[in-house]
C-alpha atoms as a PDB file:
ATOM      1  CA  UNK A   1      -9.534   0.291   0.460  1.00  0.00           C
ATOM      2  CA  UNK A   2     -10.330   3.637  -0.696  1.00  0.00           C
ATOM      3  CA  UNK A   3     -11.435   2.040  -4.354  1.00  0.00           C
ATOM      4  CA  UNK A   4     -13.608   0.008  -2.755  1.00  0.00           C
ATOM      5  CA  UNK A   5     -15.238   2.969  -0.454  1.00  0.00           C
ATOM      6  CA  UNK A   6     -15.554   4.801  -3.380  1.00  0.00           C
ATOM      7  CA  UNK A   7     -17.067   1.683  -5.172  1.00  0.00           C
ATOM      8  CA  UNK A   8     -19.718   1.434  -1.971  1.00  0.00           C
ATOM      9  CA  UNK A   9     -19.733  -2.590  -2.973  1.00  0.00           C
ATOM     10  CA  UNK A  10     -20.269  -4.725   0.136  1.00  0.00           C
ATOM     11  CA  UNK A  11     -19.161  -8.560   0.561  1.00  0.00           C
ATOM     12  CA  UNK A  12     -22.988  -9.215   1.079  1.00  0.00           C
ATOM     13  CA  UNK A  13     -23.960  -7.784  -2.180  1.00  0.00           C
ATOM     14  CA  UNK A  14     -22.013 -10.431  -4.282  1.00  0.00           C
ATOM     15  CA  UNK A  15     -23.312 -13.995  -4.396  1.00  0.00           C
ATOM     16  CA  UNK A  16     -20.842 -16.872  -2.575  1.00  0.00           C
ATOM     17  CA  UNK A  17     -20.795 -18.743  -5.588  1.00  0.00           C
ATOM     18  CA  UNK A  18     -19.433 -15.582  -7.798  1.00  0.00           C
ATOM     19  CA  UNK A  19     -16.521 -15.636  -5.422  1.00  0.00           C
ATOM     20  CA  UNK A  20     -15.516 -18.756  -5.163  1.00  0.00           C
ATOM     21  CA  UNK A  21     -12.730 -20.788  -7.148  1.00  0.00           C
ATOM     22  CA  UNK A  22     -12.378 -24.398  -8.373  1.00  0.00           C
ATOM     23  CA  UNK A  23      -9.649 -27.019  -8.597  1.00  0.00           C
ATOM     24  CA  UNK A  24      -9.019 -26.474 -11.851  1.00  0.00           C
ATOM     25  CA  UNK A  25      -8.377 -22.602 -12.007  1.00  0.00           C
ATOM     26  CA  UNK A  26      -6.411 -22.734  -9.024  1.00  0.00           C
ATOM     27  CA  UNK A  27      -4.258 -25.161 -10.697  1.00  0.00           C
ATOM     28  CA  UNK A  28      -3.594 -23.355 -13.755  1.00  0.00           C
ATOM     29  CA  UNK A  29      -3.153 -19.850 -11.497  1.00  0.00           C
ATOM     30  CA  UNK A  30      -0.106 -21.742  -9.947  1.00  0.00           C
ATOM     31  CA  UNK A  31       1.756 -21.436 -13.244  1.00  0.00           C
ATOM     32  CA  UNK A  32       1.583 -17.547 -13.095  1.00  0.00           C
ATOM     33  CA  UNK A  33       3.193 -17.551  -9.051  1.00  0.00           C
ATOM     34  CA  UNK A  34       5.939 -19.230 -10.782  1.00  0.00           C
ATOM     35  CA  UNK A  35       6.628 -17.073 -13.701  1.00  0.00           C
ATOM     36  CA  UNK A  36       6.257 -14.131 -11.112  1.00  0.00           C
ATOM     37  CA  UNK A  37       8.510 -15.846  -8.965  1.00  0.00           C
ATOM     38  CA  UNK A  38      11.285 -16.447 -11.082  1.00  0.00           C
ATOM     39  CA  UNK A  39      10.937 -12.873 -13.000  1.00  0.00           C
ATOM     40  CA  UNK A  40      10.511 -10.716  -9.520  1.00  0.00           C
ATOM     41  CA  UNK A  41      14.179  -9.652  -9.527  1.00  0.00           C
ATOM     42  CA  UNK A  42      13.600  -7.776 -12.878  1.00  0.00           C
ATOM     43  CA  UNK A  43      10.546  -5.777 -11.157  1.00  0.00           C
ATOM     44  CA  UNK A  44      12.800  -4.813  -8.542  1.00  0.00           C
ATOM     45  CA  UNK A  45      16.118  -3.838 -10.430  1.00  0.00           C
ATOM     46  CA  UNK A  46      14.322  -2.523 -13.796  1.00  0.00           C
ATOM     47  CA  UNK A  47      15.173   0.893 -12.910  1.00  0.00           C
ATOM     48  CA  UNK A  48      18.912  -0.066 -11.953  1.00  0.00           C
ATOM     49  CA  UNK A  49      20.209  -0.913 -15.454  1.00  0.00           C
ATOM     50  CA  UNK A  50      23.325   1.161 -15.616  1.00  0.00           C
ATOM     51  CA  UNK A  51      25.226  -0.352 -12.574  1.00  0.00           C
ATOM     52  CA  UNK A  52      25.924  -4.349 -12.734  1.00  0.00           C
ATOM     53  CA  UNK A  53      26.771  -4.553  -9.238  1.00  0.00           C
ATOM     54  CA  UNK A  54      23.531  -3.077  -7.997  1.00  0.00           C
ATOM     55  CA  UNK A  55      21.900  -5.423 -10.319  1.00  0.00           C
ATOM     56  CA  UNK A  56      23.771  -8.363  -8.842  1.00  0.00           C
ATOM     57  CA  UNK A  57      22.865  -6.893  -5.124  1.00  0.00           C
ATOM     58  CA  UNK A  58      19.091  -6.909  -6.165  1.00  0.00           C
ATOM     59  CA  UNK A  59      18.715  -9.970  -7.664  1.00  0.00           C
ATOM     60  CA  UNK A  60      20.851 -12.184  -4.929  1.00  0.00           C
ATOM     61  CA  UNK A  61      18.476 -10.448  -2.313  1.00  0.00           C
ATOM     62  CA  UNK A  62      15.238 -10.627  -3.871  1.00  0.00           C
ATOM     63  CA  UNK A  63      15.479 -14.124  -4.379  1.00  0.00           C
ATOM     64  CA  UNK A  64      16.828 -14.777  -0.875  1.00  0.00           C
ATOM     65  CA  UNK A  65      13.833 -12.941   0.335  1.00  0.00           C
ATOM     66  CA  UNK A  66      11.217 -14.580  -1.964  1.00  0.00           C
ATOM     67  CA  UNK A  67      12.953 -18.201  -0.594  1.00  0.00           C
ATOM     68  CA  UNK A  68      12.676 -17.374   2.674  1.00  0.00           C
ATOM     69  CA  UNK A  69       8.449 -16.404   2.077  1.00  0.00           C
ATOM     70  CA  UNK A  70       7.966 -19.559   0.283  1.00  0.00           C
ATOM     71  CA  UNK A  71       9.107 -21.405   3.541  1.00  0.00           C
ATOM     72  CA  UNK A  72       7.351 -19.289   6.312  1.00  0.00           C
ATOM     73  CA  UNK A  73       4.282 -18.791   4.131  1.00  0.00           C
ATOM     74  CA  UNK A  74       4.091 -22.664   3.665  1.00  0.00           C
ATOM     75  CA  UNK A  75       4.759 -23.571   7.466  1.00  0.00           C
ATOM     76  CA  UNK A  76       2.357 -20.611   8.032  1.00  0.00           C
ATOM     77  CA  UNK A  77      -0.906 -21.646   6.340  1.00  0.00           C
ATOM     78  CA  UNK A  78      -0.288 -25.402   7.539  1.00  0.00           C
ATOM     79  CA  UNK A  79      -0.847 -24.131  11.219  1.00  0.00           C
ATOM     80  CA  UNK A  80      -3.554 -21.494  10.259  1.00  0.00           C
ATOM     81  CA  UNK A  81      -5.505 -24.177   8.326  1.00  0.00           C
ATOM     82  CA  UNK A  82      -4.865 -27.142  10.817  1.00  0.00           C
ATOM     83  CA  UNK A  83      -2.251 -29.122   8.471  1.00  0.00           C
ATOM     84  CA  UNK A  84      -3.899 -28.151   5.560  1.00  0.00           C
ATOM     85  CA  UNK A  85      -2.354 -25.814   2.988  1.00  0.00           C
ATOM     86  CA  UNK A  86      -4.674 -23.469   1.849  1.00  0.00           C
ATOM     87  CA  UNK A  87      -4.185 -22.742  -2.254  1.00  0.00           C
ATOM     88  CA  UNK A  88      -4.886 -19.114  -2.092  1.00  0.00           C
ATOM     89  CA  UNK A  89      -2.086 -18.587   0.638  1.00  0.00           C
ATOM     90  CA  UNK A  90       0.200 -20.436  -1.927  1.00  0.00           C
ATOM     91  CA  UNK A  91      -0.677 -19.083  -4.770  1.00  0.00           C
ATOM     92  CA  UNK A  92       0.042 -15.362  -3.535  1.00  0.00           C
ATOM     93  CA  UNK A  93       2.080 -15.295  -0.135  1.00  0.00           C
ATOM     94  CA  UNK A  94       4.897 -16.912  -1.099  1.00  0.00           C
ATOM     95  CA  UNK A  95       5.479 -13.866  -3.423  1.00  0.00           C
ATOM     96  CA  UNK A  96       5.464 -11.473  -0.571  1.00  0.00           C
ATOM     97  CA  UNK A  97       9.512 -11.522   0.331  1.00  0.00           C
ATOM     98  CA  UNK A  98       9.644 -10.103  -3.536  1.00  0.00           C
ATOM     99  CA  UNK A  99       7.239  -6.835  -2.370  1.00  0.00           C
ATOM    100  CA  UNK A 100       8.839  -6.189   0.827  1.00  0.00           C
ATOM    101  CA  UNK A 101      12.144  -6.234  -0.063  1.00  0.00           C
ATOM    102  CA  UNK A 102      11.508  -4.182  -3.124  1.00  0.00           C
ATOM    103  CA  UNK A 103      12.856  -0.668  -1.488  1.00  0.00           C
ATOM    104  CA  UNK A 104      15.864  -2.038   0.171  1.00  0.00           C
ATOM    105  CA  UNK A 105      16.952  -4.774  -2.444  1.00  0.00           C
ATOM    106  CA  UNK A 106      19.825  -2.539  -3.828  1.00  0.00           C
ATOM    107  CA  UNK A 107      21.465  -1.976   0.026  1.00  0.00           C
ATOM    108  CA  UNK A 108      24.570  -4.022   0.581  1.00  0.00           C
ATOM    109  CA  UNK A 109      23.582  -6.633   3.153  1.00  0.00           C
ATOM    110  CA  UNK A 110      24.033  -9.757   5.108  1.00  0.00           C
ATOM    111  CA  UNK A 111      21.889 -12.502   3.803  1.00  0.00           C
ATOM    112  CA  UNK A 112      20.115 -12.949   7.072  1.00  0.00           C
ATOM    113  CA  UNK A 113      18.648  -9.092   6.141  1.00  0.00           C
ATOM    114  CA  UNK A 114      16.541  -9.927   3.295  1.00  0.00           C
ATOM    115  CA  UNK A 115      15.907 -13.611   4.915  1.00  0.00           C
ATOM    116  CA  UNK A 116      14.187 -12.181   7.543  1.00  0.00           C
ATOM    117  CA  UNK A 117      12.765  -9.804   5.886  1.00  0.00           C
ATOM    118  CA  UNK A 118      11.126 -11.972   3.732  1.00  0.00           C
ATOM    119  CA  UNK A 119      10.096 -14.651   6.221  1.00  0.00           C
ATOM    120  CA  UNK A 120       8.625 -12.162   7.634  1.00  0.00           C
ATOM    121  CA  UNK A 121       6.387 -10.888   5.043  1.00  0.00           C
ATOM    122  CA  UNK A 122       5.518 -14.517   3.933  1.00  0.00           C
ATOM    123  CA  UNK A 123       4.089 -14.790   7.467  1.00  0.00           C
ATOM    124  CA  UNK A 124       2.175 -11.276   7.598  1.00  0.00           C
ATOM    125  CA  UNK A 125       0.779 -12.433   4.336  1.00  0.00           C
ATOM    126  CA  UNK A 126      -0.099 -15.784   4.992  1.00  0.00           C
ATOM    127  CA  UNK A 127      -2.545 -14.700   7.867  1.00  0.00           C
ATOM    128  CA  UNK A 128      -3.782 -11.747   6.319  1.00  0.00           C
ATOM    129  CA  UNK A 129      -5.483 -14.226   4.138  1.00  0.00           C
ATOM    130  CA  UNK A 130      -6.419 -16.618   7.001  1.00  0.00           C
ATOM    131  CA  UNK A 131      -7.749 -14.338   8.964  1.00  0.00           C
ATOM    132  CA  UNK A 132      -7.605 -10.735   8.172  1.00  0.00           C
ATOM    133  CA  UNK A 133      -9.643 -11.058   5.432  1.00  0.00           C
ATOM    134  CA  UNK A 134     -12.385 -12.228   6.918  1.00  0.00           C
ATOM    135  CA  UNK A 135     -12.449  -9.504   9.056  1.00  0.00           C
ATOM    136  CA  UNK A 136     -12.273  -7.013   6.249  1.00  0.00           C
ATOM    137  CA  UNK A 137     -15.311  -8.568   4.721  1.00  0.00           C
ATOM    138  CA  UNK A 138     -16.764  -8.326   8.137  1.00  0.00           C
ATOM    139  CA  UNK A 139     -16.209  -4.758   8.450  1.00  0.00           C
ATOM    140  CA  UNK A 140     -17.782  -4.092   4.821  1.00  0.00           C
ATOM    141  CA  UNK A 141     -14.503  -4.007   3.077  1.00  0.00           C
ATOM    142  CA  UNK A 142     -14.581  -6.557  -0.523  1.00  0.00           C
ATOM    143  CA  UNK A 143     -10.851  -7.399  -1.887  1.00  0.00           C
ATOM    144  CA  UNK A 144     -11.498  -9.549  -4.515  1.00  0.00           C
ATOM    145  CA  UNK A 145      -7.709  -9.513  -5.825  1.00  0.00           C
ATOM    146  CA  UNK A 146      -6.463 -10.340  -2.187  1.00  0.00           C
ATOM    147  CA  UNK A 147      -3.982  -7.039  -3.150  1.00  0.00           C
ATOM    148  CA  UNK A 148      -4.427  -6.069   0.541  1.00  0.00           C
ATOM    149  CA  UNK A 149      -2.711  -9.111   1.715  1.00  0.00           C
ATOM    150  CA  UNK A 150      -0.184  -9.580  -0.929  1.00  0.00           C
ATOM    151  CA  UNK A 151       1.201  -5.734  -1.558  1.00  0.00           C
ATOM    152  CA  UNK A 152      -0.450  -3.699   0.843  1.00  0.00           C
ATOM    153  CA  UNK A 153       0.660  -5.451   4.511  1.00  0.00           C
ATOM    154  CA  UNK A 154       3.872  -6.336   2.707  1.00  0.00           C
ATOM    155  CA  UNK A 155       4.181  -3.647   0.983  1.00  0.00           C
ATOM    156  CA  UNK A 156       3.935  -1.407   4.505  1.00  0.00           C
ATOM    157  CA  UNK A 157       5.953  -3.876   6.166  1.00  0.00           C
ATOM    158  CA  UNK A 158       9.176  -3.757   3.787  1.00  0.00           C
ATOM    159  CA  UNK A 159       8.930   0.350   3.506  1.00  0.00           C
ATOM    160  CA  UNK A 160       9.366   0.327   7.664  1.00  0.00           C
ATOM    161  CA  UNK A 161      11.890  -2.332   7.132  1.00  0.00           C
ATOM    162  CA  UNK A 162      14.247  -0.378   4.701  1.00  0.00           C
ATOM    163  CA  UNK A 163      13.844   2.202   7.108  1.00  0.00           C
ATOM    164  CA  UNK A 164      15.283   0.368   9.940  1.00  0.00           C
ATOM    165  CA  UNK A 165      18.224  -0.809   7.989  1.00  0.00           C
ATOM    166  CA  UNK A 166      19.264   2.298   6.836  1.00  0.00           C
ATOM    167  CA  UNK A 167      19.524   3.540  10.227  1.00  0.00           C
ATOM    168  CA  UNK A 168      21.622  -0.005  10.961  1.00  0.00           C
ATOM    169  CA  UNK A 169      23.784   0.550   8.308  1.00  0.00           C
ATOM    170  CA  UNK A 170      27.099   2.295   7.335  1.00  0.00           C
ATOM    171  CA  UNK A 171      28.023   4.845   5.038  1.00  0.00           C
ATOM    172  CA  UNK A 172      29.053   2.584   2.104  1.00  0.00           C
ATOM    173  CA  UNK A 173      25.777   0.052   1.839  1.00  0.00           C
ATOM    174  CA  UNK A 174      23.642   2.263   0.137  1.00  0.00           C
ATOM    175  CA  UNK A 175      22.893   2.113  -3.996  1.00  0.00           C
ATOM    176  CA  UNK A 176      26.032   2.379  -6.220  1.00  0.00           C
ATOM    177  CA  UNK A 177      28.996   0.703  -4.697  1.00  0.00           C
ATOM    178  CA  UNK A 178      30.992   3.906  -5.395  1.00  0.00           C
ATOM    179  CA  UNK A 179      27.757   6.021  -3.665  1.00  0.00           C
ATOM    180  CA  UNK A 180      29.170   7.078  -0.321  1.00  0.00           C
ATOM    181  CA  UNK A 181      26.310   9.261   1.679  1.00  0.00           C
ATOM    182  CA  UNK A 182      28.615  11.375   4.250  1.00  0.00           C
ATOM    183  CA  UNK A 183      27.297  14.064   7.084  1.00  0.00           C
ATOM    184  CA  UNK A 184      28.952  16.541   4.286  1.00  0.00           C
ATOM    185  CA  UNK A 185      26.511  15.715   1.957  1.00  0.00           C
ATOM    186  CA  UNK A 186      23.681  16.251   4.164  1.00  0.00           C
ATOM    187  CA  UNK A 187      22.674  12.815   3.759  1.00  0.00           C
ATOM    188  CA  UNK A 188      22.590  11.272   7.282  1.00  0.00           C
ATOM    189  CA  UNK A 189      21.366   7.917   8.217  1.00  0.00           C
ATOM    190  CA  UNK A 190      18.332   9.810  10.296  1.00  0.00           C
ATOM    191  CA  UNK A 191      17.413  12.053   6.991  1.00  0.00           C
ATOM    192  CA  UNK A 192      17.500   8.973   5.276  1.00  0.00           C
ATOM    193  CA  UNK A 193      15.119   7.244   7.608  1.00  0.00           C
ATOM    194  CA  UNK A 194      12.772  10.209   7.617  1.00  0.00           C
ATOM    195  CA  UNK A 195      12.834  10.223   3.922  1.00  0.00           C
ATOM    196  CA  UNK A 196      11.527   6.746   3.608  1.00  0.00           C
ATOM    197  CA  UNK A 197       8.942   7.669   6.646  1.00  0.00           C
ATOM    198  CA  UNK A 198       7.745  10.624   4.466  1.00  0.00           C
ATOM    199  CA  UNK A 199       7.172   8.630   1.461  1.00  0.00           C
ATOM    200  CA  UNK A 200       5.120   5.810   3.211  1.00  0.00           C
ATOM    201  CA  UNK A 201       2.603   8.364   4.395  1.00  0.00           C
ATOM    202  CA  UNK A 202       2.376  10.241   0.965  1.00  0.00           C
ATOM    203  CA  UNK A 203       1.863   6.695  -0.457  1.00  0.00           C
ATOM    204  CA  UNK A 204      -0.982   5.754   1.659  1.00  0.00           C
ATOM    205  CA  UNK A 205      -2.546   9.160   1.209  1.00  0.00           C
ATOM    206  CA  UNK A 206      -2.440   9.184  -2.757  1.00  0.00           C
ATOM    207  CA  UNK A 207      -3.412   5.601  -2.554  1.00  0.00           C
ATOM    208  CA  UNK A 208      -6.253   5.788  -0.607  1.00  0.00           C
ATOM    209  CA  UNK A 209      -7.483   9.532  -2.413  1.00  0.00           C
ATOM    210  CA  UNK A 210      -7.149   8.498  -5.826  1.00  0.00           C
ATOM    211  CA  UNK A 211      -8.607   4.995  -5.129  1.00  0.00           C
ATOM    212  CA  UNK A 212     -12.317   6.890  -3.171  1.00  0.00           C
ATOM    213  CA  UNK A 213     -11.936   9.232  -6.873  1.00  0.00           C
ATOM    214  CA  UNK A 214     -11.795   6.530  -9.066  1.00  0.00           C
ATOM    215  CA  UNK A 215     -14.438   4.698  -7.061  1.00  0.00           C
ATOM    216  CA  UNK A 216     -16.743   7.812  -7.324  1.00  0.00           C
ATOM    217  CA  UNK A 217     -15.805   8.140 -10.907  1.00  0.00           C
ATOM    218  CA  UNK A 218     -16.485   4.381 -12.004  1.00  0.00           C
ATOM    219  CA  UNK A 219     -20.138   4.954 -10.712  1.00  0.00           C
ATOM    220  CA  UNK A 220     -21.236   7.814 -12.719  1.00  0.00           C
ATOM    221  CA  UNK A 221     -23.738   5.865 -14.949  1.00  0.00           C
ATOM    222  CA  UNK A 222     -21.912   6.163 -18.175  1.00  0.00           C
ATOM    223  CA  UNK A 223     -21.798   3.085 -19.498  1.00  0.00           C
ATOM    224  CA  UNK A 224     -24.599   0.324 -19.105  1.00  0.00           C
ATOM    225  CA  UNK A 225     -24.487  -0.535 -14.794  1.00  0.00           C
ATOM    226  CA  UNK A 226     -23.489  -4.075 -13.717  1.00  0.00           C
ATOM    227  CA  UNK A 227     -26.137  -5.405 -11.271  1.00  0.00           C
ATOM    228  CA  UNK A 228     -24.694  -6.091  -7.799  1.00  0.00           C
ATOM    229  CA  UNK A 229     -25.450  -9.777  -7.694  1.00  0.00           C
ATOM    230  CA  UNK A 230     -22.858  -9.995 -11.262  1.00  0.00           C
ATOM    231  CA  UNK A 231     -19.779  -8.549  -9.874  1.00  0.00           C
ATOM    232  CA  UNK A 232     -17.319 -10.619 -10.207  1.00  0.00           C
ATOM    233  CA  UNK A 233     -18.682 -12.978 -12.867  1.00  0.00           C
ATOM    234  CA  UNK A 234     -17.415 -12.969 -16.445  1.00  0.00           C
ATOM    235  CA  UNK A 235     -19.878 -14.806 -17.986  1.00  0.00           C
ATOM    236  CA  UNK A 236     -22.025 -12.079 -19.174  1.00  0.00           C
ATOM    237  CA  UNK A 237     -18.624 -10.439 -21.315  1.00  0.00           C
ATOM    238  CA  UNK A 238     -17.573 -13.183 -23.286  1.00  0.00           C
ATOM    239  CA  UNK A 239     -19.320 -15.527 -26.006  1.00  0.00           C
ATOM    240  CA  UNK A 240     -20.433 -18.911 -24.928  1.00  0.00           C
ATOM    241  CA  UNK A 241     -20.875 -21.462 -27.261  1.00  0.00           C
ATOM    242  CA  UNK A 242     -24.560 -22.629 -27.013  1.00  0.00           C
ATOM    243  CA  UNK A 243     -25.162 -26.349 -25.688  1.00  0.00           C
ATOM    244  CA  UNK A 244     -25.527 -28.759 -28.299  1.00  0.00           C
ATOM    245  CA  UNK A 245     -28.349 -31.192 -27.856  1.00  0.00           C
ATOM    246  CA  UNK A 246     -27.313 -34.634 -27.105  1.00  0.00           C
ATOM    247  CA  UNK A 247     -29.685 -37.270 -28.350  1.00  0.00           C
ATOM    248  CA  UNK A 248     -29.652 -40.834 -27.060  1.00  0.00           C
ATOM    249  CA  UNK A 249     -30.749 -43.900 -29.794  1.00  0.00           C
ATOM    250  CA  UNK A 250     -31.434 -47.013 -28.022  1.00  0.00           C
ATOM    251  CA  UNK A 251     -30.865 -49.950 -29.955  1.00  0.00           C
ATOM    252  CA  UNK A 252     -34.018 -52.177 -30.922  1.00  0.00           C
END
């Protein structure tokens, strides 16, 4: 969002057809959800390397939570798009139980936890792209990459989450399974929970300053300016291969 106020590009200022995908790409993006789908558990636990149980905890509920977004996000774009799956929604929703449970992967939990969790954020996602979207482009706002939908609503959503299960839990479920947080430590559930508050907001905030920067930044006419009407299309940045003539011999 704030990239994209700093940008000052409007929906209206990019042509339909530059925005639009075919049958064929959409086919081949499917490949990437499922390498991203099997491989989410490492982007979760890749800073966990010197504990195997942690690693074991992120990985079971990562994948329990992706699972469960694959389901709701599938049940959810069949009613959004009146028994019609919508490609999009598939391609990218059904990753969203792998962003929201990303800060509370390592707790020690039931498996309904990340479950929900997940199903959750498969739904969130699934009609941010059915209908939140539009509304963004409505109010000005151009998301080309659809991150909005896929890592910022989840994103928000598992953050307030984790924060709700660290109040729920006990000592013992947090990080390490020798890790005990104890009111000696000065490491209460509530301090906990207004950690992970605290770090939500300073998230959003650097998020949304350095994106209006980098927006301003990316316009200072340094380099040779993309007209409006060719965001979005590649055609003018790689080398075509020119159309051969094809010449048709009728036989005498």
């Amino acid at each position: 969002l704030g990239l994209n106020l700093g940008l000052g590009v409007k929906p209206r200022h990019i042509p339909e057809e530059n925005r639009l995908t075919n049958y064929v790409a959409d086919t081949f993006a499917l490949v990437g959800t499922i390498v991203l789908w099997m491989f989410w558990p490492s982007f979760n636990g890749s800073l966990l390397f010197d504990d195997a149980s942690v690693q074991q905890r992120v990985v079971v509920n990562t994948y329990i939570a992706i699972c469960a977004s694959c389901v709701t996000a599938m049940v959810t774009s069949h009613l959004v798009h009146g028994g019609k799956l919508n490609i999009l929604e598939v391609q990218n929703a059904t990753l969203a139980g792998g962003v929201s449970i990303g800060m509370s992967c390592s707790y020690q939990m039931e498996p309904w936890v990340p479950c929900l969790i997940g199903g959750l954020a498969g739904i969130l996602s699934s009609v941010g792209y059915g209908h939140i979207s539009g509304c963004m482009e409505n109010l000005g706002v151009m998301d080309s990459a659809g991150a909005t939908q896929l890592h910022g609503i989840p994103g928000v959503f598992g953050a307030l989450a984790a924060a709700i299960v660290v109040v729920a839990t006990t000592n013992n479920q947090y990080f390490a399974a020798d890790t005990v947080w104890t009111e000696m430590d000065d490491n209460t559930n509530g301090k906990q929970f207004g950690m992970i508050i605290a770090s939500i907001l300073c998230t959003l905030a650097i998020s949304f300053i350095t994106g209006i920067l980098n927006g301003l930044l990316i316009r200072v006419p340094i380099c040779e300016k993309v007209d409006r009407k060719m965001l979005i299309d590649e055609g003018p940045y790689f080398e075509k291969e020119e159309e051969s003539t094809v010449v048709k011999v009728s036989s005498a």
